[in-house]
N, C-alpha and C. Protein backbone atom coordinates (compact mmCIF):
# COMPACT_ATOMS: atom_id res chain seq x y z
N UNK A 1 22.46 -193.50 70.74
CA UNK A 1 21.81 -192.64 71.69
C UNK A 1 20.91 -191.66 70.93
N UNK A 2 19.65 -191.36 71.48
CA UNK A 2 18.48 -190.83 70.56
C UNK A 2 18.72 -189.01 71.36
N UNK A 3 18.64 -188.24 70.28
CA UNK A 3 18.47 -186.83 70.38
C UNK A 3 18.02 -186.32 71.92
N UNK A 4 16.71 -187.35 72.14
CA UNK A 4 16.11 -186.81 73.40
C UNK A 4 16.93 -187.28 74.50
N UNK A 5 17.75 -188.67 75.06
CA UNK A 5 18.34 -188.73 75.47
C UNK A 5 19.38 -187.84 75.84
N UNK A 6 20.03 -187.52 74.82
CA UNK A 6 21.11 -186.45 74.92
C UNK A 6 20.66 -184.84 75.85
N UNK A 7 19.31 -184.29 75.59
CA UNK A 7 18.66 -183.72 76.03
C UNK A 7 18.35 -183.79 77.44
N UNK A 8 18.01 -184.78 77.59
CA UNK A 8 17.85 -185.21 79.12
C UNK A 8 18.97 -185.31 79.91
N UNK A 9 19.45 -185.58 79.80
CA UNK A 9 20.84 -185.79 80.00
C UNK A 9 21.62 -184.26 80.55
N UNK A 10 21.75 -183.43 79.25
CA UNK A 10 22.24 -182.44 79.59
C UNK A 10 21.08 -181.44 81.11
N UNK A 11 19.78 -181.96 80.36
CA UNK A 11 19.20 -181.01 81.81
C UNK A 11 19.29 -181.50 83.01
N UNK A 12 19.43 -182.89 83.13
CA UNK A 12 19.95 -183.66 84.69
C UNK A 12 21.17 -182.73 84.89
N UNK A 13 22.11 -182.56 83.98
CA UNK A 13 23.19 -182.33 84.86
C UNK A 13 23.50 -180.87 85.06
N UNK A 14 22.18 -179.62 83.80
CA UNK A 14 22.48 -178.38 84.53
C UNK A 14 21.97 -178.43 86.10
N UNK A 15 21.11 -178.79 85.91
CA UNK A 15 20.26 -179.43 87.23
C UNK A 15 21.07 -179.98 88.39
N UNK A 16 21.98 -180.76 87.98
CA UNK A 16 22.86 -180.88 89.06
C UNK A 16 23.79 -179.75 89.62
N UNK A 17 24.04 -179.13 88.24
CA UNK A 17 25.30 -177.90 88.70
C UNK A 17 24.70 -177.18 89.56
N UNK A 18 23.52 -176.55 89.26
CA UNK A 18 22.29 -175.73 89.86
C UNK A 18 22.50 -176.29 91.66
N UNK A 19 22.65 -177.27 91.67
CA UNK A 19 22.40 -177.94 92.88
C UNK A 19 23.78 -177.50 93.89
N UNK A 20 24.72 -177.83 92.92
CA UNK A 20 26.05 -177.43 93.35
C UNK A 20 26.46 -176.05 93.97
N UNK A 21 25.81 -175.53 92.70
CA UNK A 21 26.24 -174.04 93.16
C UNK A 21 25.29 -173.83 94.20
N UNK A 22 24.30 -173.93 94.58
CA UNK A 22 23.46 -173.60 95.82
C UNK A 22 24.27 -174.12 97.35
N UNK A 23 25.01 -174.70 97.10
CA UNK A 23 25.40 -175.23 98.13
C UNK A 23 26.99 -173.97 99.02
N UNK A 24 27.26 -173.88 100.25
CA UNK A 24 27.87 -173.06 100.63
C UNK A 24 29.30 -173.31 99.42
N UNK A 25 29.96 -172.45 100.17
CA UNK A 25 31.29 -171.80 99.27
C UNK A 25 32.46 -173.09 99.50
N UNK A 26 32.92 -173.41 100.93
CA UNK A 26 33.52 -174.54 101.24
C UNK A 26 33.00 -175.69 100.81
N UNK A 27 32.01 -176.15 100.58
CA UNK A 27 31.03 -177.57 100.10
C UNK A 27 31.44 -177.69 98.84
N UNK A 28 31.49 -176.45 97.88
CA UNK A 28 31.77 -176.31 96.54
C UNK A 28 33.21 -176.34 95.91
N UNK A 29 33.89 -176.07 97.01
CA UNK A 29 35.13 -176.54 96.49
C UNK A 29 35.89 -177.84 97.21
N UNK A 30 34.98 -177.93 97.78
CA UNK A 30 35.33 -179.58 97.97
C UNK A 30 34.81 -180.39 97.32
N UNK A 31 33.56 -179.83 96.51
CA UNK A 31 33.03 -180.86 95.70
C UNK A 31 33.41 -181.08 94.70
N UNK A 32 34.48 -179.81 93.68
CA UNK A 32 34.79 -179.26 92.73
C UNK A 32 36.22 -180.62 93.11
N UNK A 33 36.77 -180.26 93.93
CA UNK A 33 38.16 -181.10 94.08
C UNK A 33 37.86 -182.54 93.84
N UNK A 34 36.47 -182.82 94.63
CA UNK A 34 36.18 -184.72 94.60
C UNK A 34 35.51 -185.15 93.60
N UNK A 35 34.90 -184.15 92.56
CA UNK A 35 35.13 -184.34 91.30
C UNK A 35 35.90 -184.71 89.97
N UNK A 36 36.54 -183.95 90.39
CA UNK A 36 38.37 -183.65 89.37
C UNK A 36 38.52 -185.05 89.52
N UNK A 37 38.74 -185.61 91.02
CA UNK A 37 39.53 -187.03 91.57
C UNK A 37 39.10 -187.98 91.18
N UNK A 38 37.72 -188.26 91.12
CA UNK A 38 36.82 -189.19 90.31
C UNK A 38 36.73 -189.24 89.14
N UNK A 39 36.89 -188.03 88.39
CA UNK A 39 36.98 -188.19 86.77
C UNK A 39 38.66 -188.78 86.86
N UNK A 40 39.40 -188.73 87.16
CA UNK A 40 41.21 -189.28 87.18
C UNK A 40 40.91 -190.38 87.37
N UNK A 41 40.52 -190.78 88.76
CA UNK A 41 40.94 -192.22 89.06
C UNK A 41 39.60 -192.60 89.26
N UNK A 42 38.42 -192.17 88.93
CA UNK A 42 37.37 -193.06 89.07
C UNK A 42 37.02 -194.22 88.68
N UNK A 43 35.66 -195.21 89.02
CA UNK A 43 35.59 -196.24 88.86
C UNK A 43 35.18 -196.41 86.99
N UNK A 44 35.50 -197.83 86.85
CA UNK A 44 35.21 -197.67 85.25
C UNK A 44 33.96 -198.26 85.25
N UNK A 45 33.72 -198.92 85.60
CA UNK A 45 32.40 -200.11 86.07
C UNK A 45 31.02 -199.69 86.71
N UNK A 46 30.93 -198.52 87.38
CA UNK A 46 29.86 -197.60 87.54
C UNK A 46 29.16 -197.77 86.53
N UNK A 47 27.73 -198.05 85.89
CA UNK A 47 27.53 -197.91 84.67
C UNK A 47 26.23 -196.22 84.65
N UNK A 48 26.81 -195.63 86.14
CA UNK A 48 25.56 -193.80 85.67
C UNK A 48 26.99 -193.60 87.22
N UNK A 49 27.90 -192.72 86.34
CA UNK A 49 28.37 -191.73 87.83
C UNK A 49 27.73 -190.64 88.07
N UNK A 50 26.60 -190.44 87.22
CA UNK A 50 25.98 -189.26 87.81
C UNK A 50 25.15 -189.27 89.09
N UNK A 51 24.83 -190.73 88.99
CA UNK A 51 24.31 -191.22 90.80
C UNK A 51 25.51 -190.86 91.77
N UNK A 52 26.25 -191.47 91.35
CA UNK A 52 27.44 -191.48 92.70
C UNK A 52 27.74 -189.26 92.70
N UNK A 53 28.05 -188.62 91.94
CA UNK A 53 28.52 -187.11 91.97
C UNK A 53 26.90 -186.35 92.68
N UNK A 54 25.81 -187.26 92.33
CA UNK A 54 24.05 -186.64 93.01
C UNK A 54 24.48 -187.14 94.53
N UNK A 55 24.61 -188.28 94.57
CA UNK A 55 24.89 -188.56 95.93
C UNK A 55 25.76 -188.01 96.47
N UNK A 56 27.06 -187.83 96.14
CA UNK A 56 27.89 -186.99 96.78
C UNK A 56 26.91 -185.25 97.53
N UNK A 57 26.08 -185.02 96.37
CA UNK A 57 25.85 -183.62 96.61
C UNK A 57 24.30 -183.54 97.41
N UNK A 58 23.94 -184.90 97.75
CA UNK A 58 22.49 -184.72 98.38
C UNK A 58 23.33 -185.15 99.85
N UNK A 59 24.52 -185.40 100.08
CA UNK A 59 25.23 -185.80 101.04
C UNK A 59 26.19 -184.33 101.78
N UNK A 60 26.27 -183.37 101.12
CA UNK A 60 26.45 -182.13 101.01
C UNK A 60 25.77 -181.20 101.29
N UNK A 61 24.16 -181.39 100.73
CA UNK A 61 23.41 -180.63 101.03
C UNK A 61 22.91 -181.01 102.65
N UNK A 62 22.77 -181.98 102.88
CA UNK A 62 22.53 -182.39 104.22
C UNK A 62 23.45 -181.72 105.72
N UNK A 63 24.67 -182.39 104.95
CA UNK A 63 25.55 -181.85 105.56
C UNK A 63 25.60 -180.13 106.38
N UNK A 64 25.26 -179.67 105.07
CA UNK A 64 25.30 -177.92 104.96
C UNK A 64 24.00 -177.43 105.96
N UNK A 65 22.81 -178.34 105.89
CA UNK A 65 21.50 -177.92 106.87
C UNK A 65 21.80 -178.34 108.02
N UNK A 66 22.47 -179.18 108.40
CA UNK A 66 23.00 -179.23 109.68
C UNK A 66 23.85 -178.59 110.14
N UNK A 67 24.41 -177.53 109.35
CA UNK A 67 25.47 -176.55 110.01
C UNK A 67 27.08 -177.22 110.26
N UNK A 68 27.09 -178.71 109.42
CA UNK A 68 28.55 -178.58 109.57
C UNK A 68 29.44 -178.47 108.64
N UNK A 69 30.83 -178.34 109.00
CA UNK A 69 31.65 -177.59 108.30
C UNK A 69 32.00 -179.05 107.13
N UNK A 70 32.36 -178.49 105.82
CA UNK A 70 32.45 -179.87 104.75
C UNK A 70 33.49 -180.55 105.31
N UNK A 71 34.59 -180.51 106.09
CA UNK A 71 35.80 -181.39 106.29
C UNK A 71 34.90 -182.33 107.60
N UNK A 72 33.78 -181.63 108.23
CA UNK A 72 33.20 -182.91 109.24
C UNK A 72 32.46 -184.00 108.32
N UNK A 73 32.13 -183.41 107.07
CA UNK A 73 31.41 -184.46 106.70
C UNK A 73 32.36 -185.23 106.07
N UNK A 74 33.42 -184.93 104.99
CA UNK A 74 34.16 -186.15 104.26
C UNK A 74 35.30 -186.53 105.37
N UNK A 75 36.01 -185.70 106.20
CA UNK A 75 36.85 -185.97 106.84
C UNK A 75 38.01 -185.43 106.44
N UNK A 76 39.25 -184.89 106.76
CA UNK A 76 40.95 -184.10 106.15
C UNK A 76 41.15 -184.58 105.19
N UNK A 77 40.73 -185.86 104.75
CA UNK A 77 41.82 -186.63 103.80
C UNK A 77 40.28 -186.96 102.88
N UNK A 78 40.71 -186.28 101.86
CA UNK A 78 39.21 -186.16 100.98
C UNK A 78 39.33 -187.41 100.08
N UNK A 79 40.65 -187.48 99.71
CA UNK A 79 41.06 -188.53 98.67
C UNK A 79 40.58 -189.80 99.04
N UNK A 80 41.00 -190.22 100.70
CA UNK A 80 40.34 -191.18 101.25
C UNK A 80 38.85 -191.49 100.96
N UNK A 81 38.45 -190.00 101.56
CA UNK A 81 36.85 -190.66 101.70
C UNK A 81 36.17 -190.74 100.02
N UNK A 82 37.07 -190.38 98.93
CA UNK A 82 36.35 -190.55 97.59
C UNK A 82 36.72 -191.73 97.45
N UNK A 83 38.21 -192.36 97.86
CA UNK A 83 37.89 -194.06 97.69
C UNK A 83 37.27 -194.72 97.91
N UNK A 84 36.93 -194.41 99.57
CA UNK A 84 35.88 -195.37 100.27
C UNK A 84 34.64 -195.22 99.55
N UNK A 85 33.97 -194.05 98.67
CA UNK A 85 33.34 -194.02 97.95
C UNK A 85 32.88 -195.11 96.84
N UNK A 86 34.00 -195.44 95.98
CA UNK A 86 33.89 -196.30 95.26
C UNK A 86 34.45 -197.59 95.39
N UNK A 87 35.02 -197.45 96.49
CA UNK A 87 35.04 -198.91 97.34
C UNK A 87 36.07 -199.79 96.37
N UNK A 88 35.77 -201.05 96.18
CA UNK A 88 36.00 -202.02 95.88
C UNK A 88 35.67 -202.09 93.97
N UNK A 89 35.25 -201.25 93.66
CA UNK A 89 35.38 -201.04 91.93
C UNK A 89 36.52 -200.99 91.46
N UNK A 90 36.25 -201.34 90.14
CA UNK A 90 37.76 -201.20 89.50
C UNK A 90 38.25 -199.69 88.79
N UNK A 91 39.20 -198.97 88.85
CA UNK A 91 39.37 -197.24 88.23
C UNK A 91 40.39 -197.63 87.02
N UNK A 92 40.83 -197.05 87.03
CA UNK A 92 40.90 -196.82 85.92
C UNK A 92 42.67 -196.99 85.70
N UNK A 93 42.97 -197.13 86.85
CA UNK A 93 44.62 -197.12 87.60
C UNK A 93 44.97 -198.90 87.05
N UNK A 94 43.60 -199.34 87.64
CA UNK A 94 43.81 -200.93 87.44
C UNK A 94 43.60 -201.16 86.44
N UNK A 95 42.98 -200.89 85.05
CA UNK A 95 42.85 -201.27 83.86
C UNK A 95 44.66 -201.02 82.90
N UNK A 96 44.85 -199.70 83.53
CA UNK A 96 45.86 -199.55 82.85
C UNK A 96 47.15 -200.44 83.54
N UNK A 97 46.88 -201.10 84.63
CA UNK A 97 48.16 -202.11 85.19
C UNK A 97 48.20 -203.16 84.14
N UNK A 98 46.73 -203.80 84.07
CA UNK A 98 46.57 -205.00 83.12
C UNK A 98 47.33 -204.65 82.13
N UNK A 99 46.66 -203.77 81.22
CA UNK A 99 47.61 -203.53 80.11
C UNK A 99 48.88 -203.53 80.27
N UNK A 100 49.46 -202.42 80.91
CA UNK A 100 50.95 -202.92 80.93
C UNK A 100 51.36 -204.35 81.06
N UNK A 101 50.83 -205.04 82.44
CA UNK A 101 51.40 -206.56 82.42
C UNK A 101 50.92 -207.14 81.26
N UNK A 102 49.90 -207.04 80.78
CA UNK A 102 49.39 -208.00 78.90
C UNK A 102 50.67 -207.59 78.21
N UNK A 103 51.20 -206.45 78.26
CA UNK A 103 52.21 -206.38 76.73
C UNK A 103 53.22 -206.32 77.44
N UNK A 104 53.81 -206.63 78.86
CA UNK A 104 55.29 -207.04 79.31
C UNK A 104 55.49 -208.51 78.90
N UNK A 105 53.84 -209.54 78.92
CA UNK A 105 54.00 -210.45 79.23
C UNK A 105 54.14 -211.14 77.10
N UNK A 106 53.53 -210.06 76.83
CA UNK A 106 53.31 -210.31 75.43
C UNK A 106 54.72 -210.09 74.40
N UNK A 107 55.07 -209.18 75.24
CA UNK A 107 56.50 -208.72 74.80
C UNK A 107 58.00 -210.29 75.22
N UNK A 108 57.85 -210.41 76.78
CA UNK A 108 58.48 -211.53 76.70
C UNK A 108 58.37 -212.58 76.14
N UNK A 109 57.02 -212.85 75.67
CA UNK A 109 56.97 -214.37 75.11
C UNK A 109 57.16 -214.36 73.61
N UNK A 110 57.09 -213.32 72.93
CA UNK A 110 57.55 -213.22 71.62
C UNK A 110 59.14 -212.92 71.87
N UNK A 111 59.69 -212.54 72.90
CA UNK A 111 61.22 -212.64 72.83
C UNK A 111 62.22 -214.13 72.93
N UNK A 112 61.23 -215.12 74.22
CA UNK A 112 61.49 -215.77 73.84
C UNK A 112 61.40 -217.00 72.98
N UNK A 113 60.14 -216.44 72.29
CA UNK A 113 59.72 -217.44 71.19
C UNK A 113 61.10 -217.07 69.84
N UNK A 114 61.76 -216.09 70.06
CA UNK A 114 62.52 -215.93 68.87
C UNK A 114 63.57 -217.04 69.21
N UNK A 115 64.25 -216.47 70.51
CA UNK A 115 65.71 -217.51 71.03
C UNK A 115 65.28 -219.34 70.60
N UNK A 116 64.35 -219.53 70.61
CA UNK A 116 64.02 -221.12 70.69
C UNK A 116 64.86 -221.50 68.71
């Protein structure tokens, strides 16, 4: 990754914060929460989440000019609507299943490769 990249990069995303914080007080801590949730269990396969966290917040800002309250736009159950977000991707929950089953399965077959 080249210097200027890195550069760019960082000003997209004061640029985004900028965006964030403009947004009402409730919007921001819901955005702050569906953040957190996406860096935990987000998708791994996204290859720019900074589209999906812009979209979240041009989806926010909309929201906010229409005067409604942030729980009309994602709905009570925030967790939900950040899944439905990333839909059908894989997070990061499922990479670490594989692994476990690779070395349960890796583990049994060297156990019973000993008994033979």
């Amino acid at each position: 990754m080249r210097i200027q990249d890195i550069i760019e990069g960082k000003k997209e995303w004061r640029a985004h914060v900028a965006r964030v914080k403009a947004l009402p007080q409730d919007y921001q801590i819901v955005y702050k929460e569906m953040q957190k949730y996406l860096f935990k269990v987000g998708p791994v396969e996204l290859s720019d989440g900074m589209s999906l966290l812009s979209g979240i917040v041009d989806l926010f800002e909309e929201g906010a000019a229409l005067g409604k309250g942030v729980l009309e736009v994602t709905g009570r159950d925030v967790a939900a609507f950040c899944d439905e977000l990333i839909g059908d991707s894989k997070i990061y929950a499922d990479v670490y299943q594989e692994s476990v089953n690779q070395e349960v399965y890796k583990a049994i077959k060297k156990d019973v490769d000993k008994t033979k």
